[in-house]
Protein backbone atom coordinates (compact mmCIF):
# COMPACT_ATOMS: atom_id res chain seq x y z
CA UNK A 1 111.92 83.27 99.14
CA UNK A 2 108.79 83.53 97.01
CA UNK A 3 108.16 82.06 93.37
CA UNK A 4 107.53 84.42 90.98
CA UNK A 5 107.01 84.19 87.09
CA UNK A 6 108.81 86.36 84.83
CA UNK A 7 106.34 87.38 81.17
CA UNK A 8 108.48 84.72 79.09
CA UNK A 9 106.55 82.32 81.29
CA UNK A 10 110.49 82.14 83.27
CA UNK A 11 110.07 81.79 87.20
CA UNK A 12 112.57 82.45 89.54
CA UNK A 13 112.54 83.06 93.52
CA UNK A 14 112.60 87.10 95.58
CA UNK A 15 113.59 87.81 98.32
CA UNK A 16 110.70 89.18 100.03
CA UNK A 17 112.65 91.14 102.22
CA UNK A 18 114.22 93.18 99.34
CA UNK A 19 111.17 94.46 98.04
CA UNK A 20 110.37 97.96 98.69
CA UNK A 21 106.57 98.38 96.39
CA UNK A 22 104.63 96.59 94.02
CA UNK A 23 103.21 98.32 91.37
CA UNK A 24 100.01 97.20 89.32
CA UNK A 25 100.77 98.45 85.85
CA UNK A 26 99.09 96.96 82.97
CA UNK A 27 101.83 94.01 84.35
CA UNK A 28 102.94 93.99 88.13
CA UNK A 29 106.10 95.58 88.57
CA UNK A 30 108.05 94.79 91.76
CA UNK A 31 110.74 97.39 93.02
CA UNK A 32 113.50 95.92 94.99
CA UNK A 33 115.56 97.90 97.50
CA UNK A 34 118.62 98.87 95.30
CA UNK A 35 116.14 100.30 92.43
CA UNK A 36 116.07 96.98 90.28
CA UNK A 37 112.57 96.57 88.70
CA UNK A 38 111.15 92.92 88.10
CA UNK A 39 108.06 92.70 86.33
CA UNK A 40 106.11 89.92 86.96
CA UNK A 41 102.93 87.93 85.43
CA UNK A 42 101.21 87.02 89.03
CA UNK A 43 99.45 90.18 90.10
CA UNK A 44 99.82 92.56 92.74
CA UNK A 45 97.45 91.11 95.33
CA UNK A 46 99.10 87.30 94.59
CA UNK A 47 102.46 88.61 95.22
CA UNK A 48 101.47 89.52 98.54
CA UNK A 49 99.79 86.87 99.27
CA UNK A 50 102.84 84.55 98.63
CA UNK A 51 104.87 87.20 100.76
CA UNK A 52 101.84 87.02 103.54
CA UNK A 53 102.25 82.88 103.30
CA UNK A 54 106.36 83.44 103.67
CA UNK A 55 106.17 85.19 106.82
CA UNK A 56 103.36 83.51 108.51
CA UNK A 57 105.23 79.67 108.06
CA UNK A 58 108.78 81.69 109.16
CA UNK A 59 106.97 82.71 112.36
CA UNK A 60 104.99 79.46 112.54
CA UNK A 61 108.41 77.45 112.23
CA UNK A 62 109.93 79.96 115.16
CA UNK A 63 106.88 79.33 117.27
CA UNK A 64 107.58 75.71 116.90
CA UNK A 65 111.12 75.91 117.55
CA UNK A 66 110.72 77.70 120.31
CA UNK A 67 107.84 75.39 121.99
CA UNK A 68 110.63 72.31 121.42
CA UNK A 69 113.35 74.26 122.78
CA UNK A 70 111.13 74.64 126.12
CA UNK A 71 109.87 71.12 126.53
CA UNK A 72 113.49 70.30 126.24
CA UNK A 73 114.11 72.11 128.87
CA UNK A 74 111.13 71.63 131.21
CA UNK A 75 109.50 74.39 130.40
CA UNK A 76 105.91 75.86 129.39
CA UNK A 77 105.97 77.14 125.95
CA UNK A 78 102.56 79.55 127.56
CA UNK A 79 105.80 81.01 129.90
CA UNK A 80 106.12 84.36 128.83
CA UNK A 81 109.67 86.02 128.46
């Protein structure tokens, strides 16, 4: 989930996942999947940022994972699949 900041200065956390565009209006709009609009005070290019940072420490945290997983087992995390 990402932090985002309503205009009453209210933040609350996305789903990155269930956005489908972000839109820089004179405020940044963010679309979800099932048509529900969010406007937001960060702008466009923060917003994806923050979704860039979600994904890169979920893959991060699956690389790790997966390295443990291998030394557990007696493996080479370098082995490829």
């Amino acid at each position: 989930m990402i932090l985002v900041t309503r205009l009453n200065q209210q933040s609350f956390h996305v789903n990155p996942d269930l956005i489908k565009t972000i839109e820089q209006l004179p405020h940044t709009v963010l679309t979800l999947i099932n048509g529900e609009k969010l406007v937001a005070r960060e702008s466009a290019e923060e917003i994806i940022a923050r979704i860039t940072a979600f994904r890169r420490n979920l893959l991060e945290g699956l690389q790790s994972a997966r390295e443990t997983s291998l030394r557990q087992a007696g493996g080479s995390s370098s082995t490829l699949d």
